[in-house]
PDB file of N, CA and C in Angstrom:
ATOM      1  N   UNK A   1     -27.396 -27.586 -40.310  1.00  0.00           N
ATOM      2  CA  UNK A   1     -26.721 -26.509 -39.631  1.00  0.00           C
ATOM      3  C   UNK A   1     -27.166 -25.191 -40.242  1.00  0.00           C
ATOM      4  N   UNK A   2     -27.436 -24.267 -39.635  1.00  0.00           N
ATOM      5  CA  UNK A   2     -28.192 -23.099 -39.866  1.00  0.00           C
ATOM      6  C   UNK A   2     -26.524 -22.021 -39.994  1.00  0.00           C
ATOM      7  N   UNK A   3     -26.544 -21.538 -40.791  1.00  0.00           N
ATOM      8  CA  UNK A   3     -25.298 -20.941 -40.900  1.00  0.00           C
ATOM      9  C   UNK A   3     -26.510 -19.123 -40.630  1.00  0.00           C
ATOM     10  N   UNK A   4     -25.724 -18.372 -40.154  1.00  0.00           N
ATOM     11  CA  UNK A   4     -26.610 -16.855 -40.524  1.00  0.00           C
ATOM     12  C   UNK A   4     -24.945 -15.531 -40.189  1.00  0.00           C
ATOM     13  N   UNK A   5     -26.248 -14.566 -41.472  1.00  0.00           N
ATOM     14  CA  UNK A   5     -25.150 -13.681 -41.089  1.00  0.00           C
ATOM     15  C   UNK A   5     -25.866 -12.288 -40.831  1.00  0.00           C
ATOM     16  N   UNK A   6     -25.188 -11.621 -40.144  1.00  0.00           N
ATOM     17  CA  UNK A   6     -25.587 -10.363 -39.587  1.00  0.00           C
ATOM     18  C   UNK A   6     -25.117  -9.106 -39.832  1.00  0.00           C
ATOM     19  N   UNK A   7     -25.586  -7.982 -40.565  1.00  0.00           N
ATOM     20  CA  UNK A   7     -25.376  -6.856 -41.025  1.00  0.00           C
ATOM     21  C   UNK A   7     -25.545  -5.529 -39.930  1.00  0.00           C
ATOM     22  N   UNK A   8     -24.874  -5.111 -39.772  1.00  0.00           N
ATOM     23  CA  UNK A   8     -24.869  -3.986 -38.688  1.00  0.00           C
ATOM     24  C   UNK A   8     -24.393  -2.804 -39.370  1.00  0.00           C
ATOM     25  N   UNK A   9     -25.291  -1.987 -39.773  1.00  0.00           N
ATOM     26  CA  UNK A   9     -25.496  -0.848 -40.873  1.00  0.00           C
ATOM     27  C   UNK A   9     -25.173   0.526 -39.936  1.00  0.00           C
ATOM     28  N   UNK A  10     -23.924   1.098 -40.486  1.00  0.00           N
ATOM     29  CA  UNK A  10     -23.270   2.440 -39.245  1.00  0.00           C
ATOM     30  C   UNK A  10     -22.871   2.239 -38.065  1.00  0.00           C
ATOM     31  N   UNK A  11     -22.282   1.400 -37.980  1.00  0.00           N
ATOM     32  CA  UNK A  11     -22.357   0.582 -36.298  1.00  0.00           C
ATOM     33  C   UNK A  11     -21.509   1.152 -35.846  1.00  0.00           C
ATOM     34  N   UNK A  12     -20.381   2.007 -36.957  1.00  0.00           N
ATOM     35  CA  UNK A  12     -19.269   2.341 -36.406  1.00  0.00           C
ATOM     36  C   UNK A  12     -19.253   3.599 -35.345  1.00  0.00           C
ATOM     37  N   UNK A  13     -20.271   4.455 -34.889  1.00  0.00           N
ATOM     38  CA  UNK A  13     -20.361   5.702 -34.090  1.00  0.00           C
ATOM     39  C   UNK A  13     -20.708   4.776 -32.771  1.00  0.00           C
ATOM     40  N   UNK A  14     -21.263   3.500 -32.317  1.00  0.00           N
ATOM     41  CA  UNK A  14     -21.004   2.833 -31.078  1.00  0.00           C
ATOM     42  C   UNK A  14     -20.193   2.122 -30.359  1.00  0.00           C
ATOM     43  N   UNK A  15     -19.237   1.922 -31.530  1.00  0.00           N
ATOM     44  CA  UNK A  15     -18.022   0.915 -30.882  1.00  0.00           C
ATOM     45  C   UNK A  15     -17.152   1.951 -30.067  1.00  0.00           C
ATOM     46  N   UNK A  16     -17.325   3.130 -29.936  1.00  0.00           N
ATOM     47  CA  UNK A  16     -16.498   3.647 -28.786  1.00  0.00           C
ATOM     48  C   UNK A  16     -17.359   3.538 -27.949  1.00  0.00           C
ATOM     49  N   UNK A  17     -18.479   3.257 -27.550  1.00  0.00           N
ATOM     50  CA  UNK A  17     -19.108   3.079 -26.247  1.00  0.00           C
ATOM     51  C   UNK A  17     -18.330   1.939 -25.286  1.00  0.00           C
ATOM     52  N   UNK A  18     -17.942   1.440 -24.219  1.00  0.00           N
ATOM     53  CA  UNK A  18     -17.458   0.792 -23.603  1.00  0.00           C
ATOM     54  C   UNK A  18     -18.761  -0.425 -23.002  1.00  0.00           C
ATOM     55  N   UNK A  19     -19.607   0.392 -23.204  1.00  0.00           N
ATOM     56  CA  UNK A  19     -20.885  -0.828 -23.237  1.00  0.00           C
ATOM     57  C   UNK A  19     -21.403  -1.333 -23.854  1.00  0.00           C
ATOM     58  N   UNK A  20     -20.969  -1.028 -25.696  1.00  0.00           N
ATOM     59  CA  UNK A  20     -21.237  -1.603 -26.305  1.00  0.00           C
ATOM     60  C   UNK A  20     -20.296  -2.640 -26.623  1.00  0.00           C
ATOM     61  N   UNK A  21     -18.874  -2.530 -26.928  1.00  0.00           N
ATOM     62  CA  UNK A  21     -18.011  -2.752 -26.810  1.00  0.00           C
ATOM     63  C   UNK A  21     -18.142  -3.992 -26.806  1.00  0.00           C
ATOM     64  N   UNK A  22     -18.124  -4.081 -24.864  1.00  0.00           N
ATOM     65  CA  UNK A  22     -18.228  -5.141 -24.014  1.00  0.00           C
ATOM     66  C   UNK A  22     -19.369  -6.483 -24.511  1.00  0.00           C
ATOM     67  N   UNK A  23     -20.693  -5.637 -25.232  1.00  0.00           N
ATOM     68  CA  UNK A  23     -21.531  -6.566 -25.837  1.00  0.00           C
ATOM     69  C   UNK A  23     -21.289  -7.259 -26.876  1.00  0.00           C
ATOM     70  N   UNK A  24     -20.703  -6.602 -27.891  1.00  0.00           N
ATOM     71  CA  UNK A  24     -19.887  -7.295 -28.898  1.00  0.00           C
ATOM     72  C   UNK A  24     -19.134  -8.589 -28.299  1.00  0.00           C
ATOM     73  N   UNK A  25     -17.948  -8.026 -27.607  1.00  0.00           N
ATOM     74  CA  UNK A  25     -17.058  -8.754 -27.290  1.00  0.00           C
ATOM     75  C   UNK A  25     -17.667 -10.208 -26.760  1.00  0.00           C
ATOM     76  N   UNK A  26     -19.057 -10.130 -25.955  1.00  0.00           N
ATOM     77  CA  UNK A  26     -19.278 -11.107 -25.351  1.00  0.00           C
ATOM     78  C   UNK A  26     -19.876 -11.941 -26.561  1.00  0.00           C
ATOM     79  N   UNK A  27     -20.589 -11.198 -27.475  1.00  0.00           N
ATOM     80  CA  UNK A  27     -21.300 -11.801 -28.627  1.00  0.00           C
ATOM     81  C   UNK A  27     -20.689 -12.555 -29.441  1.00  0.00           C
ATOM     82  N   UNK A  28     -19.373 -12.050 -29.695  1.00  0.00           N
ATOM     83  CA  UNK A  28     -18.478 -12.889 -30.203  1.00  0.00           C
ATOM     84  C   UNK A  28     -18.212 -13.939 -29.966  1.00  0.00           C
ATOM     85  N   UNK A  29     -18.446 -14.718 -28.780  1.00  0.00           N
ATOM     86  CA  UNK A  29     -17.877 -15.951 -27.985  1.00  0.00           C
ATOM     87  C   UNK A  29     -19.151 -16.435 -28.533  1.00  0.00           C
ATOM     88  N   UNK A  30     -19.958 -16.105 -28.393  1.00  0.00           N
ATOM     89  CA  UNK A  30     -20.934 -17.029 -29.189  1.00  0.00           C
ATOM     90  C   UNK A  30     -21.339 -17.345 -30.298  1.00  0.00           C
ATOM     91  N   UNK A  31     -20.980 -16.253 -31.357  1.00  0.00           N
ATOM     92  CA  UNK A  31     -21.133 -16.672 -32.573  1.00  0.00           C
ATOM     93  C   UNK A  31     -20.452 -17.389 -33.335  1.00  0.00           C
ATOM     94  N   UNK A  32     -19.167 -17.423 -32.670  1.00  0.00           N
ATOM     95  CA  UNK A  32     -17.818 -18.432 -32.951  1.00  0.00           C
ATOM     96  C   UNK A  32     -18.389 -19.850 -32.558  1.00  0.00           C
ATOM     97  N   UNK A  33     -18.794 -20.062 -31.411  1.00  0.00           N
ATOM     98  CA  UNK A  33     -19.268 -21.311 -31.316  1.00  0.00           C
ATOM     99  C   UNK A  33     -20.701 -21.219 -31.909  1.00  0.00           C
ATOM    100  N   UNK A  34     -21.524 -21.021 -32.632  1.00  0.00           N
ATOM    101  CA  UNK A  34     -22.704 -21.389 -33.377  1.00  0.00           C
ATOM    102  C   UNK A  34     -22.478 -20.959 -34.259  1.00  0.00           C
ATOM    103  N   UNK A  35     -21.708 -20.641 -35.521  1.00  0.00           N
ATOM    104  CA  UNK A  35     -20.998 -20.498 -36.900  1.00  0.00           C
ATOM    105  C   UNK A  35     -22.095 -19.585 -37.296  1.00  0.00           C
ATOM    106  N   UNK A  36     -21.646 -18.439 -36.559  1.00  0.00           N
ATOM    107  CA  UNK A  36     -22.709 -17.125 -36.987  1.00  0.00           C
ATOM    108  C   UNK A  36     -21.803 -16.014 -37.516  1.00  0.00           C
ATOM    109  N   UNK A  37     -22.123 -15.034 -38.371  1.00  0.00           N
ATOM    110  CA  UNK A  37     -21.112 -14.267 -38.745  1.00  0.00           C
ATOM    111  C   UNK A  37     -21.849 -13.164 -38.293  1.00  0.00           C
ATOM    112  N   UNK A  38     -21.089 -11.859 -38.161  1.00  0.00           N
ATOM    113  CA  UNK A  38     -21.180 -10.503 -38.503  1.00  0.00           C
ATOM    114  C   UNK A  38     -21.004  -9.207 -39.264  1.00  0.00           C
ATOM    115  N   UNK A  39     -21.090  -8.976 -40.185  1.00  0.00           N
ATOM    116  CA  UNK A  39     -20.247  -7.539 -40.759  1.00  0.00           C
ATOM    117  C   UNK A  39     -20.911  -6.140 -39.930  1.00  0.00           C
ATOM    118  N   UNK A  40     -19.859  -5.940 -39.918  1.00  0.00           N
ATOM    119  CA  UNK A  40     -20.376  -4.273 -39.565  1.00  0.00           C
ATOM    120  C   UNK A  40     -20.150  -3.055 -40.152  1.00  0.00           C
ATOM    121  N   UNK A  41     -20.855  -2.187 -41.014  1.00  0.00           N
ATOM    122  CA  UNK A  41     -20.659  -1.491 -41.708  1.00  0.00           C
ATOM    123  C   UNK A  41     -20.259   0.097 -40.966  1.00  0.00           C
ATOM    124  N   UNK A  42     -20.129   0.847 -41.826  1.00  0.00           N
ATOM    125  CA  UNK A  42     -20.050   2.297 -41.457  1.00  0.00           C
ATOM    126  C   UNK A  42     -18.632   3.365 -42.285  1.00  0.00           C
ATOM    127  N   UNK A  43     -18.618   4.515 -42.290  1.00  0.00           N
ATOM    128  CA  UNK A  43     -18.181   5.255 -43.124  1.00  0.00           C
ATOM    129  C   UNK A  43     -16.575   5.490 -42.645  1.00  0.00           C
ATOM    130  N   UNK A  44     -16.567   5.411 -41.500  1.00  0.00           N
ATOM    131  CA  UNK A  44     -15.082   4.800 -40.809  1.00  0.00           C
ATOM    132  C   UNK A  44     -15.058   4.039 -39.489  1.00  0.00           C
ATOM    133  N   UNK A  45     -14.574   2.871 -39.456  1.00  0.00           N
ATOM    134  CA  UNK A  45     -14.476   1.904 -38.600  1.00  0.00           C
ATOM    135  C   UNK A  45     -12.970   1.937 -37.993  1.00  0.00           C
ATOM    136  N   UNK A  46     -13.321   1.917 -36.664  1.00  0.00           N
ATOM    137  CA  UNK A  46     -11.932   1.514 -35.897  1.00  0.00           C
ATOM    138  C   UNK A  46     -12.543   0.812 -34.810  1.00  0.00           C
ATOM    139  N   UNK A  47     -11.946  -0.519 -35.085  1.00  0.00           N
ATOM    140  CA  UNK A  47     -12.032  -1.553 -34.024  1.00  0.00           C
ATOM    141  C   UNK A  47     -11.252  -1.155 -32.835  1.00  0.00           C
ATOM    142  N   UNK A  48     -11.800  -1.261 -31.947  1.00  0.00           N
ATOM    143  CA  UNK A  48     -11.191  -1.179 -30.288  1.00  0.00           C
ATOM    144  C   UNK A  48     -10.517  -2.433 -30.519  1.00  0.00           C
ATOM    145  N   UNK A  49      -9.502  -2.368 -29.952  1.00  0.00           N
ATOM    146  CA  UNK A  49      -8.050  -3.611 -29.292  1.00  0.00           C
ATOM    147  C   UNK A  49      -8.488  -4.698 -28.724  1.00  0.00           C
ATOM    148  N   UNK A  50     -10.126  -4.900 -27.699  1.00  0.00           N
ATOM    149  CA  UNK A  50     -10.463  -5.284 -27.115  1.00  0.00           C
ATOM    150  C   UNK A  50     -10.893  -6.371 -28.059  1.00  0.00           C
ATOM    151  N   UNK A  51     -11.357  -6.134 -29.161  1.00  0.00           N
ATOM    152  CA  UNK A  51     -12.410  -7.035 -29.828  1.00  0.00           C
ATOM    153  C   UNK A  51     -11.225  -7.660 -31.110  1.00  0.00           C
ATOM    154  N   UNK A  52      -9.960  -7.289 -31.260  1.00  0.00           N
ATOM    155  CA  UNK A  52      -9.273  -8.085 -32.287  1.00  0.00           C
ATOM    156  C   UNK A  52      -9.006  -9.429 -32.047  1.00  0.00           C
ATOM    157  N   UNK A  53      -8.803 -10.137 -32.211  1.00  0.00           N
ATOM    158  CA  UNK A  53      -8.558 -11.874 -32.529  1.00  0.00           C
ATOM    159  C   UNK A  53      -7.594 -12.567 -32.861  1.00  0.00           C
TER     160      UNK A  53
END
């Protein structure tokens, strides 16, 4: 099993995009089912409502 993880360096100035958002959100469904992780970095992060769990 290939475990991987993914670093997303300042990511935080796109998560108000609503199109990015939406990509996340969908990305998520998949990395949950293939035991993939993400962090996402940046100098202040606020998760949209859309993407909490």
């Amino acid at each position: 099993m290939n475990n991987n993880l993914f670093l997303l360096k300042d990511f935080n100035v796109f998560l108000d995009k609503i199109t990015i958002s939406r990509k996340v959100k969908n990305l998520q469904i998949w990395l949950k089912r293939n035991n993939k992780y993400v962090f996402m970095s940046g100098t202040k992060i606020r998760i949209p409502k859309n993407l909490h769990e």
